[in-house]
N, C-alpha and C. Protein backbone atom coordinates (compact mmCIF):
# COMPACT_ATOMS: atom_id res chain seq x y z
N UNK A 1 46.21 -0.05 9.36
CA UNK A 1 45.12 -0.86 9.86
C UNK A 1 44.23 -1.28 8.69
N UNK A 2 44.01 -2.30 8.43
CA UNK A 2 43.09 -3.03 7.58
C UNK A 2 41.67 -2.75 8.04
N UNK A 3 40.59 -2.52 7.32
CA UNK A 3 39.20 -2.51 7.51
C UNK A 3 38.54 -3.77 6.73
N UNK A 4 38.25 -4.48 7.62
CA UNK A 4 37.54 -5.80 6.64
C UNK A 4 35.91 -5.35 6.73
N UNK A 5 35.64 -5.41 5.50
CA UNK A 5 34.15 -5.48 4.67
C UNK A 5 33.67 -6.77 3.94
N UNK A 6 32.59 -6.47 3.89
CA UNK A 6 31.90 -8.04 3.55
C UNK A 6 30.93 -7.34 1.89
N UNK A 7 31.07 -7.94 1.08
CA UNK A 7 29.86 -7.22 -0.28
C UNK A 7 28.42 -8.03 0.57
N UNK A 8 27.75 -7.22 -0.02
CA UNK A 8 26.11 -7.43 0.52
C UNK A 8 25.47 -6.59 -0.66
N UNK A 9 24.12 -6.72 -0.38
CA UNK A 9 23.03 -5.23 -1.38
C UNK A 9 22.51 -4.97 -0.51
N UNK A 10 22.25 -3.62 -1.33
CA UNK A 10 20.93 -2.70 -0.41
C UNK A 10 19.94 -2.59 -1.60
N UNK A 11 18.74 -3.10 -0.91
CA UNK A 11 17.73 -3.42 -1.44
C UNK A 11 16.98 -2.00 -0.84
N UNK A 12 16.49 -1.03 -1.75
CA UNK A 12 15.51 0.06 -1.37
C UNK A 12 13.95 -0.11 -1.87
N UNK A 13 13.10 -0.11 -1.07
CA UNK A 13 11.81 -0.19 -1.77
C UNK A 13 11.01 1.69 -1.05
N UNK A 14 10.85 2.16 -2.12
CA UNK A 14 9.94 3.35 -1.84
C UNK A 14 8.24 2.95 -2.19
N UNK A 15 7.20 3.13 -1.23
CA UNK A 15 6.08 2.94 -1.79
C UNK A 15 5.02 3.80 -0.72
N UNK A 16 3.68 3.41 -0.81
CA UNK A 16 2.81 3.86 0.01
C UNK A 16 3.41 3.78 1.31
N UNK A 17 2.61 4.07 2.41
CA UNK A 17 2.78 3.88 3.91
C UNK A 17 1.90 2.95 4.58
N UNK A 18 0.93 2.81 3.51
CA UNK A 18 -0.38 1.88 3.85
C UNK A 18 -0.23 0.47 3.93
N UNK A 19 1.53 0.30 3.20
CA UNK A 19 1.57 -1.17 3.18
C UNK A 19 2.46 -1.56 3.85
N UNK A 20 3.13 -0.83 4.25
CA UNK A 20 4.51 -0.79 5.32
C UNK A 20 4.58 -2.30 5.71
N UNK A 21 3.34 -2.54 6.67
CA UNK A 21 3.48 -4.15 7.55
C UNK A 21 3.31 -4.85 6.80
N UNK A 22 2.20 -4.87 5.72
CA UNK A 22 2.40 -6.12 4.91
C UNK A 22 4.00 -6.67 4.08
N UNK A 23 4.43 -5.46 3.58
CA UNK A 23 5.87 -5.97 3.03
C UNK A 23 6.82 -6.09 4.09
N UNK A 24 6.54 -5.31 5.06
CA UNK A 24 7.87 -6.09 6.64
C UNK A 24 7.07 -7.19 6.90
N UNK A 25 6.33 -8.24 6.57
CA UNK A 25 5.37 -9.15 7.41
C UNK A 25 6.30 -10.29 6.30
N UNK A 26 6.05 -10.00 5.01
CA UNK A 26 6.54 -10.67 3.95
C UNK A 26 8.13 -10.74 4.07
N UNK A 27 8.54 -10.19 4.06
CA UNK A 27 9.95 -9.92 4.03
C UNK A 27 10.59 -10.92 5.13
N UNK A 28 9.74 -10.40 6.45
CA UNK A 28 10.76 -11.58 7.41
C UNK A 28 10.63 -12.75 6.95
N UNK A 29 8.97 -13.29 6.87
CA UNK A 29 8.91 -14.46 6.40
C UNK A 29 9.73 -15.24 5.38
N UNK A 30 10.22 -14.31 4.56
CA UNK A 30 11.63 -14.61 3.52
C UNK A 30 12.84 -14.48 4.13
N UNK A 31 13.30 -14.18 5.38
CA UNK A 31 14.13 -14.71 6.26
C UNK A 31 14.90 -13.15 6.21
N UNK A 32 14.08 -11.81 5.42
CA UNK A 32 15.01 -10.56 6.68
C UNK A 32 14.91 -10.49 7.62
N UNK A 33 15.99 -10.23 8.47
CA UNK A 33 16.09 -9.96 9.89
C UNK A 33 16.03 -8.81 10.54
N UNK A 34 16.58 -7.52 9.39
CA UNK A 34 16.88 -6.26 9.83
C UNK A 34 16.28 -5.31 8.97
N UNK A 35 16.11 -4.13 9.30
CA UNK A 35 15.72 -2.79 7.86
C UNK A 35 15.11 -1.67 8.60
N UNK A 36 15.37 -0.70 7.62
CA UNK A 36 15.37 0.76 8.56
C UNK A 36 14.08 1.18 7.37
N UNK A 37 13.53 2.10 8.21
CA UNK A 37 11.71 2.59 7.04
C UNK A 37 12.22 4.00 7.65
N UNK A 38 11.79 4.69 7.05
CA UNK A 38 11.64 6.34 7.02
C UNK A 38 10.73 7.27 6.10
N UNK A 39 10.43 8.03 6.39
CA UNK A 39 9.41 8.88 5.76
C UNK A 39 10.20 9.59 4.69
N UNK A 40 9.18 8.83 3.17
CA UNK A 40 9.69 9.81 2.30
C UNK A 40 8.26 10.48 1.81
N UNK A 41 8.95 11.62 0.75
CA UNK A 41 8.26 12.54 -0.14
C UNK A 41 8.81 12.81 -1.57
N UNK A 42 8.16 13.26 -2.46
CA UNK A 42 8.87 13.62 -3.46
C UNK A 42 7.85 13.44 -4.81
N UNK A 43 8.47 13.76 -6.03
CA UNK A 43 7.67 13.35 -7.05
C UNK A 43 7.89 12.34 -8.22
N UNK A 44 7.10 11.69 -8.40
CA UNK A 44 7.21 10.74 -9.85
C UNK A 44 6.20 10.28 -11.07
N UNK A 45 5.87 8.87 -11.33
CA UNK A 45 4.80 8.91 -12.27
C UNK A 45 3.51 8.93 -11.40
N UNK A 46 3.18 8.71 -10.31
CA UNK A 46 2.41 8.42 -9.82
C UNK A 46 2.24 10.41 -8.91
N UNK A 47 2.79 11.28 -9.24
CA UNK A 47 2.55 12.24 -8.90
C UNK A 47 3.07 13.30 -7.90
N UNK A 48 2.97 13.82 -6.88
CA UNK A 48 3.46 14.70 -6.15
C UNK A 48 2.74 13.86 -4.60
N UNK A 49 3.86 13.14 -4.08
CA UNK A 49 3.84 12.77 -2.72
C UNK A 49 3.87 13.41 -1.42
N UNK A 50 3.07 13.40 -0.20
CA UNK A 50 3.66 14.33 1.00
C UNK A 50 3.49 13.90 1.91
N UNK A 51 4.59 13.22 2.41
CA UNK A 51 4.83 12.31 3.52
C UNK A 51 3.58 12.97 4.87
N UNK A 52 3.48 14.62 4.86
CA UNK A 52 2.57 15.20 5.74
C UNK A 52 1.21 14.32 5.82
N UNK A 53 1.22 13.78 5.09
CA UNK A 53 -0.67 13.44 5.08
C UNK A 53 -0.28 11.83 4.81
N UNK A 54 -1.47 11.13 5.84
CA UNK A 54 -1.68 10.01 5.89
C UNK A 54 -1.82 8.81 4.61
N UNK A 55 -2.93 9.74 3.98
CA UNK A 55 -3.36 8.79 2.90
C UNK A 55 -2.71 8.90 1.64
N UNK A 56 -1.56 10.00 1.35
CA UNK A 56 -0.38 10.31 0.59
C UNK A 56 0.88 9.73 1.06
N UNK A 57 0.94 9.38 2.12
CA UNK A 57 2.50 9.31 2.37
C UNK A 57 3.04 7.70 2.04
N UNK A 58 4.26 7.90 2.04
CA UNK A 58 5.34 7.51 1.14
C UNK A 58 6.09 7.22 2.14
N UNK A 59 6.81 6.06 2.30
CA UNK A 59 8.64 5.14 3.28
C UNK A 59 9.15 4.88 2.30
N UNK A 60 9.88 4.62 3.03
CA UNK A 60 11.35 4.36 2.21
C UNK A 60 11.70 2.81 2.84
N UNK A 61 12.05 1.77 2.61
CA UNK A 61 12.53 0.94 3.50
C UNK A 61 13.83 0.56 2.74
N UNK A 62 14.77 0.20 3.51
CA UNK A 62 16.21 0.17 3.35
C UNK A 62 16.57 -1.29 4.05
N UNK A 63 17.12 -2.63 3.55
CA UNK A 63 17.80 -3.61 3.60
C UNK A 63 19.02 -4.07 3.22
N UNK A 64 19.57 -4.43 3.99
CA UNK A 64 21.01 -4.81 3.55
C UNK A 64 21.18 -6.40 3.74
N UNK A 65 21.47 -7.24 2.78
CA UNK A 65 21.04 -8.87 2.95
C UNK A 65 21.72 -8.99 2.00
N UNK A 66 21.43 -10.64 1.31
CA UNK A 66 22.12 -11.09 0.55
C UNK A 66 21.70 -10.78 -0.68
N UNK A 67 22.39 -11.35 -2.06
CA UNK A 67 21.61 -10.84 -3.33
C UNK A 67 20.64 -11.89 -3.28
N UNK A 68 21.00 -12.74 -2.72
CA UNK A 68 19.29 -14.05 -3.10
C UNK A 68 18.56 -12.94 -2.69
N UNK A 69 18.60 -13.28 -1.30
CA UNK A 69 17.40 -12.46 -0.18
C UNK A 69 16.42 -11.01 -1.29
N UNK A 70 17.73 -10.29 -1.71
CA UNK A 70 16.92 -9.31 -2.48
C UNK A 70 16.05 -9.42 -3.53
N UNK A 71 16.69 -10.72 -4.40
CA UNK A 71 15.85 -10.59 -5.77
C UNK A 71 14.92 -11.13 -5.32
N UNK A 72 14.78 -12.20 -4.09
CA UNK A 72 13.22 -13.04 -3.76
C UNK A 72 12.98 -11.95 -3.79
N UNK A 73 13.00 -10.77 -2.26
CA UNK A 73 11.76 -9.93 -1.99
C UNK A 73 11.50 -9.21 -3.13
N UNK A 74 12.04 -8.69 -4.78
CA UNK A 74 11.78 -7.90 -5.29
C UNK A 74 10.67 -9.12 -6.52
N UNK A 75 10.85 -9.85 -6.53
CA UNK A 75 10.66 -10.92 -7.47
C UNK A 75 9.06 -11.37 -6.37
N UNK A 76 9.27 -11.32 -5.43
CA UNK A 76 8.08 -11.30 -4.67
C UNK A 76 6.87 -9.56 -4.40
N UNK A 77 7.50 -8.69 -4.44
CA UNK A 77 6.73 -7.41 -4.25
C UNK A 77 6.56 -6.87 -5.82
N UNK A 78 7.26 -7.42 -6.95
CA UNK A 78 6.65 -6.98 -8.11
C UNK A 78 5.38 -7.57 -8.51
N UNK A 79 5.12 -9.32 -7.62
CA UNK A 79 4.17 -9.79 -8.07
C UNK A 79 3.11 -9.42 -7.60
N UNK A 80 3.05 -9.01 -5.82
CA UNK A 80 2.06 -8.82 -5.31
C UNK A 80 1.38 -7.54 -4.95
N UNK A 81 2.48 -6.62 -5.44
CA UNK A 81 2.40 -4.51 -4.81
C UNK A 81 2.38 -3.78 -6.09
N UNK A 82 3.43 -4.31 -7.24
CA UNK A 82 3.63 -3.32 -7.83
C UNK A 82 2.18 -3.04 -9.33
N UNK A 83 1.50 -4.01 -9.02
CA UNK A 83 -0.03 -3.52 -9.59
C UNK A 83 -0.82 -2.80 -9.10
N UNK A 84 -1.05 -3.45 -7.58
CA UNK A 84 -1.96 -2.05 -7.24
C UNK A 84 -1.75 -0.49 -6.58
N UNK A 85 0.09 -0.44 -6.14
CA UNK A 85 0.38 0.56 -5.51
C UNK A 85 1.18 1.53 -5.74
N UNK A 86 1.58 2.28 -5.82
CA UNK A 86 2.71 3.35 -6.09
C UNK A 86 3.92 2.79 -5.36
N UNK A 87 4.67 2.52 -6.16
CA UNK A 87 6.01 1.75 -6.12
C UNK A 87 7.05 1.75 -6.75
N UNK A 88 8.57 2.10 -6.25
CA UNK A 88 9.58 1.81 -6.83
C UNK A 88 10.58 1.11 -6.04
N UNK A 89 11.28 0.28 -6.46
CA UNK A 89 12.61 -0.49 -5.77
C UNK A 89 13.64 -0.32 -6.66
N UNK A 90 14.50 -0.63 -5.79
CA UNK A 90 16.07 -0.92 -6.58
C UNK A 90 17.32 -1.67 -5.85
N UNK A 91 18.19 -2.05 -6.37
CA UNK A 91 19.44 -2.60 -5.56
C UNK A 91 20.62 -1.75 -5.84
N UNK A 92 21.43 -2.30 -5.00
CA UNK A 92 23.14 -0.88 -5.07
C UNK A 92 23.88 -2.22 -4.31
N UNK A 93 24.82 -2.56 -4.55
CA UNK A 93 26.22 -2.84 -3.92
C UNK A 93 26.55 -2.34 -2.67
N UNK A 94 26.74 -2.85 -2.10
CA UNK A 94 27.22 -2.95 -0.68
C UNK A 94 28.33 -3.22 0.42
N UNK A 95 29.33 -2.40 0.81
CA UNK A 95 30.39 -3.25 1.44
C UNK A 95 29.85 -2.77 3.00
N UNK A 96 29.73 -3.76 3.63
CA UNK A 96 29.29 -3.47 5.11
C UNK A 96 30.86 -3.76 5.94
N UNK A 97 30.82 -3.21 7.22
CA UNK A 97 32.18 -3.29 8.05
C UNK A 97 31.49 -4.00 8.99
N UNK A 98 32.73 -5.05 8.94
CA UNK A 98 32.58 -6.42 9.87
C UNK A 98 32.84 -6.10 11.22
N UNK A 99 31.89 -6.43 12.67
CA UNK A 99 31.94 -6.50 13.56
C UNK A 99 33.97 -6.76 14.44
């Protein structure tokens, strides 16, 4: 049996929690349709995170789209997040299984 896959990226953005809607607000408007957020924690330059507490906590948001789609939103959230907020993104390769 053949499994047909399609290449795509996964676009990950880890940041505050405070901004959650503004970058899902942005994002659709750049034409995502889909993405999963989850509570992260952990540590980096910006220090020791804990998803427990409001004004500390940390998502994760996870997209799977095209490579345009990704570099806009990253080419768009470096200009407008990654000055004032605790932030990291990245992309990974993707084979998604076709319906």
């Amino acid at each position: 049996m053949t499994v047909l896959t399609e290449k795509r990226t996964l676009l990950t953005i880890i940041t505050e929690a405070a901004i959650e809607q503004s970058i899902l607000r942005d994002a659709e408007q750049m034409g995502i349709t889909g993405y999963t957020v989850s509570d992260a924690r952990g540590r980096g330059r910006h220090g020791l995170r804990d998803a427990a507490w409001d004004e500390k906590a940390n998502i994760r948001i996870d997209v799977i789209c095209t490579r345009a789609q990704a570099e806009q939103v990253l080419t768009h959230i470096k200009k407008r997040y990654y000055p004032d907020y605790a932030m990291m993104a990245f992309l990974q390769e993707a084979e998604i299984l076709l319906p």
